[in-house]
PDB file of N, CA and C in Angstrom:
ATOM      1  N   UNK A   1      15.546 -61.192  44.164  1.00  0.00           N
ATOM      2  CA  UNK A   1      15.219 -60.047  43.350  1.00  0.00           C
ATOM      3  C   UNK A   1      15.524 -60.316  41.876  1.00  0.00           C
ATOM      4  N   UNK A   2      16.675 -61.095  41.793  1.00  0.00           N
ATOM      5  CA  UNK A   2      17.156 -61.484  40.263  1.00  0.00           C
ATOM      6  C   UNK A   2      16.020 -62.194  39.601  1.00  0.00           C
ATOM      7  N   UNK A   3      15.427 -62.811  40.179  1.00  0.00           N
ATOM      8  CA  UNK A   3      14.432 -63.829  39.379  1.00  0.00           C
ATOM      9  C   UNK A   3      13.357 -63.853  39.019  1.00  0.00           C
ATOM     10  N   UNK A   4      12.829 -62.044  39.489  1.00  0.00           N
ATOM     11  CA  UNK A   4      11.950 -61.133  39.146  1.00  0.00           C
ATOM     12  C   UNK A   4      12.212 -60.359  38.024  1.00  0.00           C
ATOM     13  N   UNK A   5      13.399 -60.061  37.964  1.00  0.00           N
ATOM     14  CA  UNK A   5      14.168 -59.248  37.097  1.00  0.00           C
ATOM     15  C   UNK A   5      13.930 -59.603  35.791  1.00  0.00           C
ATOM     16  N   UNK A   6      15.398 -60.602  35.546  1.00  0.00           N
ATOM     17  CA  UNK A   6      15.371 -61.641  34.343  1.00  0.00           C
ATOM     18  C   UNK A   6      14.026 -62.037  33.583  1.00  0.00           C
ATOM     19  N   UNK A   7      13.054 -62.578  34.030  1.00  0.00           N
ATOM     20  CA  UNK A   7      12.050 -63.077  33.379  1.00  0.00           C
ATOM     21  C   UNK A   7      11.437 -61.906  33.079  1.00  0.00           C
ATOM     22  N   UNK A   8      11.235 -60.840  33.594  1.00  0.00           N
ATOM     23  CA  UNK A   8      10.653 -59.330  32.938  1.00  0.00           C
ATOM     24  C   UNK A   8      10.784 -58.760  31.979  1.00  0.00           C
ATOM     25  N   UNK A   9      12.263 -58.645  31.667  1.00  0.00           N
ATOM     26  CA  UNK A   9      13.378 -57.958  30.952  1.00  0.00           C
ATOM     27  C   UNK A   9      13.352 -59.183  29.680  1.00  0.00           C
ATOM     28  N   UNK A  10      13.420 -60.248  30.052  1.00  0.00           N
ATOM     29  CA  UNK A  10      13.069 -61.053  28.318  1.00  0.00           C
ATOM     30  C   UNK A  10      11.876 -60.996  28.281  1.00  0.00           C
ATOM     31  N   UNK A  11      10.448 -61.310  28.991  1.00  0.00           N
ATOM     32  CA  UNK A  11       9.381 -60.605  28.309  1.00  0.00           C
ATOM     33  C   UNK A  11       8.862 -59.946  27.811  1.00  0.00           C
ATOM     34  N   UNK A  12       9.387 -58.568  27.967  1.00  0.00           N
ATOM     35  CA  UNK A  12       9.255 -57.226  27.825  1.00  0.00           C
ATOM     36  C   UNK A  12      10.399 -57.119  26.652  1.00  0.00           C
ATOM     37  N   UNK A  13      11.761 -58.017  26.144  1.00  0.00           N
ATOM     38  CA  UNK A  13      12.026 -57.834  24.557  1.00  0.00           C
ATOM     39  C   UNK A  13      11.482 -58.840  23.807  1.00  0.00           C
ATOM     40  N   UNK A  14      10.792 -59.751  23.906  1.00  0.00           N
ATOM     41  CA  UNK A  14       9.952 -60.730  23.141  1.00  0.00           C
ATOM     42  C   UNK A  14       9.017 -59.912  23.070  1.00  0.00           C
ATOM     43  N   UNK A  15       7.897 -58.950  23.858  1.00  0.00           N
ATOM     44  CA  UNK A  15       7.035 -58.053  23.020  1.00  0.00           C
ATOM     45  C   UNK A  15       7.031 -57.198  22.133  1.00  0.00           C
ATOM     46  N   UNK A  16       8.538 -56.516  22.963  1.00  0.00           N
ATOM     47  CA  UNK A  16       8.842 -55.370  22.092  1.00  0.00           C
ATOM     48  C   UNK A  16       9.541 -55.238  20.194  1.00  0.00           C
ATOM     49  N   UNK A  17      10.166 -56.978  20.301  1.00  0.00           N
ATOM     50  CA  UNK A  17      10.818 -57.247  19.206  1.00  0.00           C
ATOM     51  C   UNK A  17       9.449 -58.294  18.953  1.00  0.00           C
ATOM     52  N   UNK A  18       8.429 -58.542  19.182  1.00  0.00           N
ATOM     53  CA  UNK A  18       7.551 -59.460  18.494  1.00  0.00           C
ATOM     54  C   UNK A  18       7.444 -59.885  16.862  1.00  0.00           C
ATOM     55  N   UNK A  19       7.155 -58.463  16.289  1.00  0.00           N
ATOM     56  CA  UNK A  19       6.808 -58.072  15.169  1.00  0.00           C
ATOM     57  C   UNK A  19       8.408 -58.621  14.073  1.00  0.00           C
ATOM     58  N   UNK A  20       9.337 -58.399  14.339  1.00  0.00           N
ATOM     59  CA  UNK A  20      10.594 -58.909  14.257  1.00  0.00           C
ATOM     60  C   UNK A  20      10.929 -60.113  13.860  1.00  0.00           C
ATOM     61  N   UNK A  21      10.826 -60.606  14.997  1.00  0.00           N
ATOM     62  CA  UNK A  21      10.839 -62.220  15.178  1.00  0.00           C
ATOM     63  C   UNK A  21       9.967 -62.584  14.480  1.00  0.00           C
ATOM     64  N   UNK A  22       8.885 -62.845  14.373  1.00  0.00           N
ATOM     65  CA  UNK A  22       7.524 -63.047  13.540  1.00  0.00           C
ATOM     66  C   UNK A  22       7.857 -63.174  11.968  1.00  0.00           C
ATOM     67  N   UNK A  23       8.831 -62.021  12.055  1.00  0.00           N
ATOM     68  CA  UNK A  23       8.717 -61.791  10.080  1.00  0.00           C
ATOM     69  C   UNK A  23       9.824 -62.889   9.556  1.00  0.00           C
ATOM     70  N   UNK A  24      10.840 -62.670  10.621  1.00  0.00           N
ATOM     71  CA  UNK A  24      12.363 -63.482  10.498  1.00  0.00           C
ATOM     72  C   UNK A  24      11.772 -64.847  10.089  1.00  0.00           C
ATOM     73  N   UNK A  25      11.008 -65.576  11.334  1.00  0.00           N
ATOM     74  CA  UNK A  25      10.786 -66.448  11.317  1.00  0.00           C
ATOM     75  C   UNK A  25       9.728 -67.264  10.363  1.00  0.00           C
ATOM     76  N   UNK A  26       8.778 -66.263   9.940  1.00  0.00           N
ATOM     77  CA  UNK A  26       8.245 -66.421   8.484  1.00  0.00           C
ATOM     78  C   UNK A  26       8.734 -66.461   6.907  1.00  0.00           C
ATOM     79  N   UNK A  27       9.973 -65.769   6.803  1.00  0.00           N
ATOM     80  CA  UNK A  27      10.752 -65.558   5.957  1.00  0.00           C
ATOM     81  C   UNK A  27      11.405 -66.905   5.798  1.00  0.00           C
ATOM     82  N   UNK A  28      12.021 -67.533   6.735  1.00  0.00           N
ATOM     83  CA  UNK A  28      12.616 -68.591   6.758  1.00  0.00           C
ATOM     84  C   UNK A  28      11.991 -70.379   6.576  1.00  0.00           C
ATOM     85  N   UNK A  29      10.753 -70.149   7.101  1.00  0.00           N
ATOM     86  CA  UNK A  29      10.319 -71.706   7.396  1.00  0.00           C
ATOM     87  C   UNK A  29       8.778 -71.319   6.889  1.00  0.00           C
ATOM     88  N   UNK A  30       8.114 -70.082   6.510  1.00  0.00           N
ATOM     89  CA  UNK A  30       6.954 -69.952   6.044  1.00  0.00           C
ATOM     90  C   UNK A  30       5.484 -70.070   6.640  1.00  0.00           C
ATOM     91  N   UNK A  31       5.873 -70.173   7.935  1.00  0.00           N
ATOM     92  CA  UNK A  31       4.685 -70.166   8.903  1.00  0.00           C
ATOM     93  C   UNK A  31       4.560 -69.065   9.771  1.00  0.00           C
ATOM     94  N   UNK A  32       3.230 -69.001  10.073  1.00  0.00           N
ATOM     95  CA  UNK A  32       2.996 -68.069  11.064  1.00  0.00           C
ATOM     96  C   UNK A  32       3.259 -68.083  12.159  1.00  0.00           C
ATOM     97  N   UNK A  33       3.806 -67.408  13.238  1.00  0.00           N
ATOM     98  CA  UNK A  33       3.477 -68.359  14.708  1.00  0.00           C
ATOM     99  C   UNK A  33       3.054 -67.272  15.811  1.00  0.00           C
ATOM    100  N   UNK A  34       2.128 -66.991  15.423  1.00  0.00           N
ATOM    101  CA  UNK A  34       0.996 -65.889  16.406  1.00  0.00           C
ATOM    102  C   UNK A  34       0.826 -67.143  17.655  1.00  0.00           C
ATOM    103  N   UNK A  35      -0.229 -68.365  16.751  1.00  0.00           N
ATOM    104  CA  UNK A  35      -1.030 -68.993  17.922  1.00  0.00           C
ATOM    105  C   UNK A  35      -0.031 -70.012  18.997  1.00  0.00           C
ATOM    106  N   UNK A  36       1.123 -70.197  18.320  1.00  0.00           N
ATOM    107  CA  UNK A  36       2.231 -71.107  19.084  1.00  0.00           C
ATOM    108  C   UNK A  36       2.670 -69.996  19.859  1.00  0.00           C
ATOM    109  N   UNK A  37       3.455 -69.101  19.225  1.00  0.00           N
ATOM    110  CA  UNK A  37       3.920 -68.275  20.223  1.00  0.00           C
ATOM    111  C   UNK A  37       3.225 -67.687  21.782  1.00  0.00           C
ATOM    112  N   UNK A  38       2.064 -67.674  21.524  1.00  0.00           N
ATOM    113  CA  UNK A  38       0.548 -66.870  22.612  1.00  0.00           C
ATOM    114  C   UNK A  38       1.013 -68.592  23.600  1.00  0.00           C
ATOM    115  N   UNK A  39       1.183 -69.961  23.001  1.00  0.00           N
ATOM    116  CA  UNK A  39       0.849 -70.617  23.948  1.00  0.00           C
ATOM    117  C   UNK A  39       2.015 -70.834  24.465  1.00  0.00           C
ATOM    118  N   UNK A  40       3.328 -70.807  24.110  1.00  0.00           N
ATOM    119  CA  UNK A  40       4.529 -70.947  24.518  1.00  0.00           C
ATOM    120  C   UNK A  40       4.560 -69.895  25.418  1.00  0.00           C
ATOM    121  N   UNK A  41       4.152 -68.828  24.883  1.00  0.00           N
ATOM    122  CA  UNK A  41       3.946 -67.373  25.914  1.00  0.00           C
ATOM    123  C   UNK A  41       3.790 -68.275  27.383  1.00  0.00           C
ATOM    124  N   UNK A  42       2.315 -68.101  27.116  1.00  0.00           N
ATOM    125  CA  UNK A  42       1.515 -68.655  28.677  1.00  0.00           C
ATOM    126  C   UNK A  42       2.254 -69.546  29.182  1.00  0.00           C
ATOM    127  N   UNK A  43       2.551 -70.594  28.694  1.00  0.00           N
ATOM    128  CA  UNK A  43       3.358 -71.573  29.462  1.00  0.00           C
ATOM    129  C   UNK A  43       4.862 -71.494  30.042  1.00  0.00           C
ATOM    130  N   UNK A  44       5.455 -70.537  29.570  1.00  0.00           N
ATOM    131  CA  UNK A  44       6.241 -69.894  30.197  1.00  0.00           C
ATOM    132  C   UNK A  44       5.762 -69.254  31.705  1.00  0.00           C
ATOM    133  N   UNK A  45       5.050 -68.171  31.756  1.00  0.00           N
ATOM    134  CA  UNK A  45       4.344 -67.323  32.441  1.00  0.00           C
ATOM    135  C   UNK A  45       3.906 -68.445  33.130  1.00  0.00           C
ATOM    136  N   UNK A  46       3.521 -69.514  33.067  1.00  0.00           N
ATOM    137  CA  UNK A  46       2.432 -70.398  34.041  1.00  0.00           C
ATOM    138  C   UNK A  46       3.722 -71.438  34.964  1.00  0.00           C
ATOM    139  N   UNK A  47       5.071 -71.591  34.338  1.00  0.00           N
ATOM    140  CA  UNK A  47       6.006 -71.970  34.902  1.00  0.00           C
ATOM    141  C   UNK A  47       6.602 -71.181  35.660  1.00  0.00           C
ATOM    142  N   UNK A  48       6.843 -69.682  35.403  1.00  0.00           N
ATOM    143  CA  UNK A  48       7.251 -68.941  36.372  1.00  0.00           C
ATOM    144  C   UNK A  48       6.317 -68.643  37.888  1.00  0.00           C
ATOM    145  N   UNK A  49       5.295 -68.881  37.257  1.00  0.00           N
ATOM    146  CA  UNK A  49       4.347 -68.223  38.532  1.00  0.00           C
ATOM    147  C   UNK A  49       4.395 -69.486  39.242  1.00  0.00           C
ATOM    148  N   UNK A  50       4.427 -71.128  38.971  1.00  0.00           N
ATOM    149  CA  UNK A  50       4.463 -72.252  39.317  1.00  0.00           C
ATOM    150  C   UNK A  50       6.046 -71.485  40.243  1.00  0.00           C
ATOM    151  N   UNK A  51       6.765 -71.468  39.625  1.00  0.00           N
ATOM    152  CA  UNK A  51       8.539 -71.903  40.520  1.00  0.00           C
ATOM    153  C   UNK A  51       7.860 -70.195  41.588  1.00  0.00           C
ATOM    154  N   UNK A  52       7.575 -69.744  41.746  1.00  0.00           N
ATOM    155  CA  UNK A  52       7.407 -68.622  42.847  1.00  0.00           C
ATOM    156  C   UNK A  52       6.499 -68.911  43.677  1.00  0.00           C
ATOM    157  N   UNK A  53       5.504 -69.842  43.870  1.00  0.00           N
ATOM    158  CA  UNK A  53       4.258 -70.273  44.416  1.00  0.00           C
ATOM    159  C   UNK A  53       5.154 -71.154  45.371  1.00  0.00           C
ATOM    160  N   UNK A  54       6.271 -72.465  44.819  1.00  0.00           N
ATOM    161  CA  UNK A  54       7.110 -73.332  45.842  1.00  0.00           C
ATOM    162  C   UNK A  54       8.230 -72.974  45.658  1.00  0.00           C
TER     163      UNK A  54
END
């Protein structure tokens, strides 16, 4: 049940703080990271659904 949990609960504050993070991280190093973030996204998401499949 935990391992449903966990990965929800940080997805769901990486959306909710998106906008956040985004600015922080622009402020600091001067890049955008919409299109990295979307793929780091998925590949996260594509590892979790991988570790629940075996």
């Amino acid at each position: 049940m935990i391992k449903f949990i966990v990965p929800a609960v940080i997805i769901f504050l990486i959306v909710l703080f998106w906008e956040k993070i985004n600015e922080k991280i622009y402020q600091k190093f001067k890049i955008k990271i919409n299109y990295i973030g979307i793929i780091i996204l998925f590949l996260i998401l594509g590892a979790i659904l991988l570790l629940l499949y075996f």
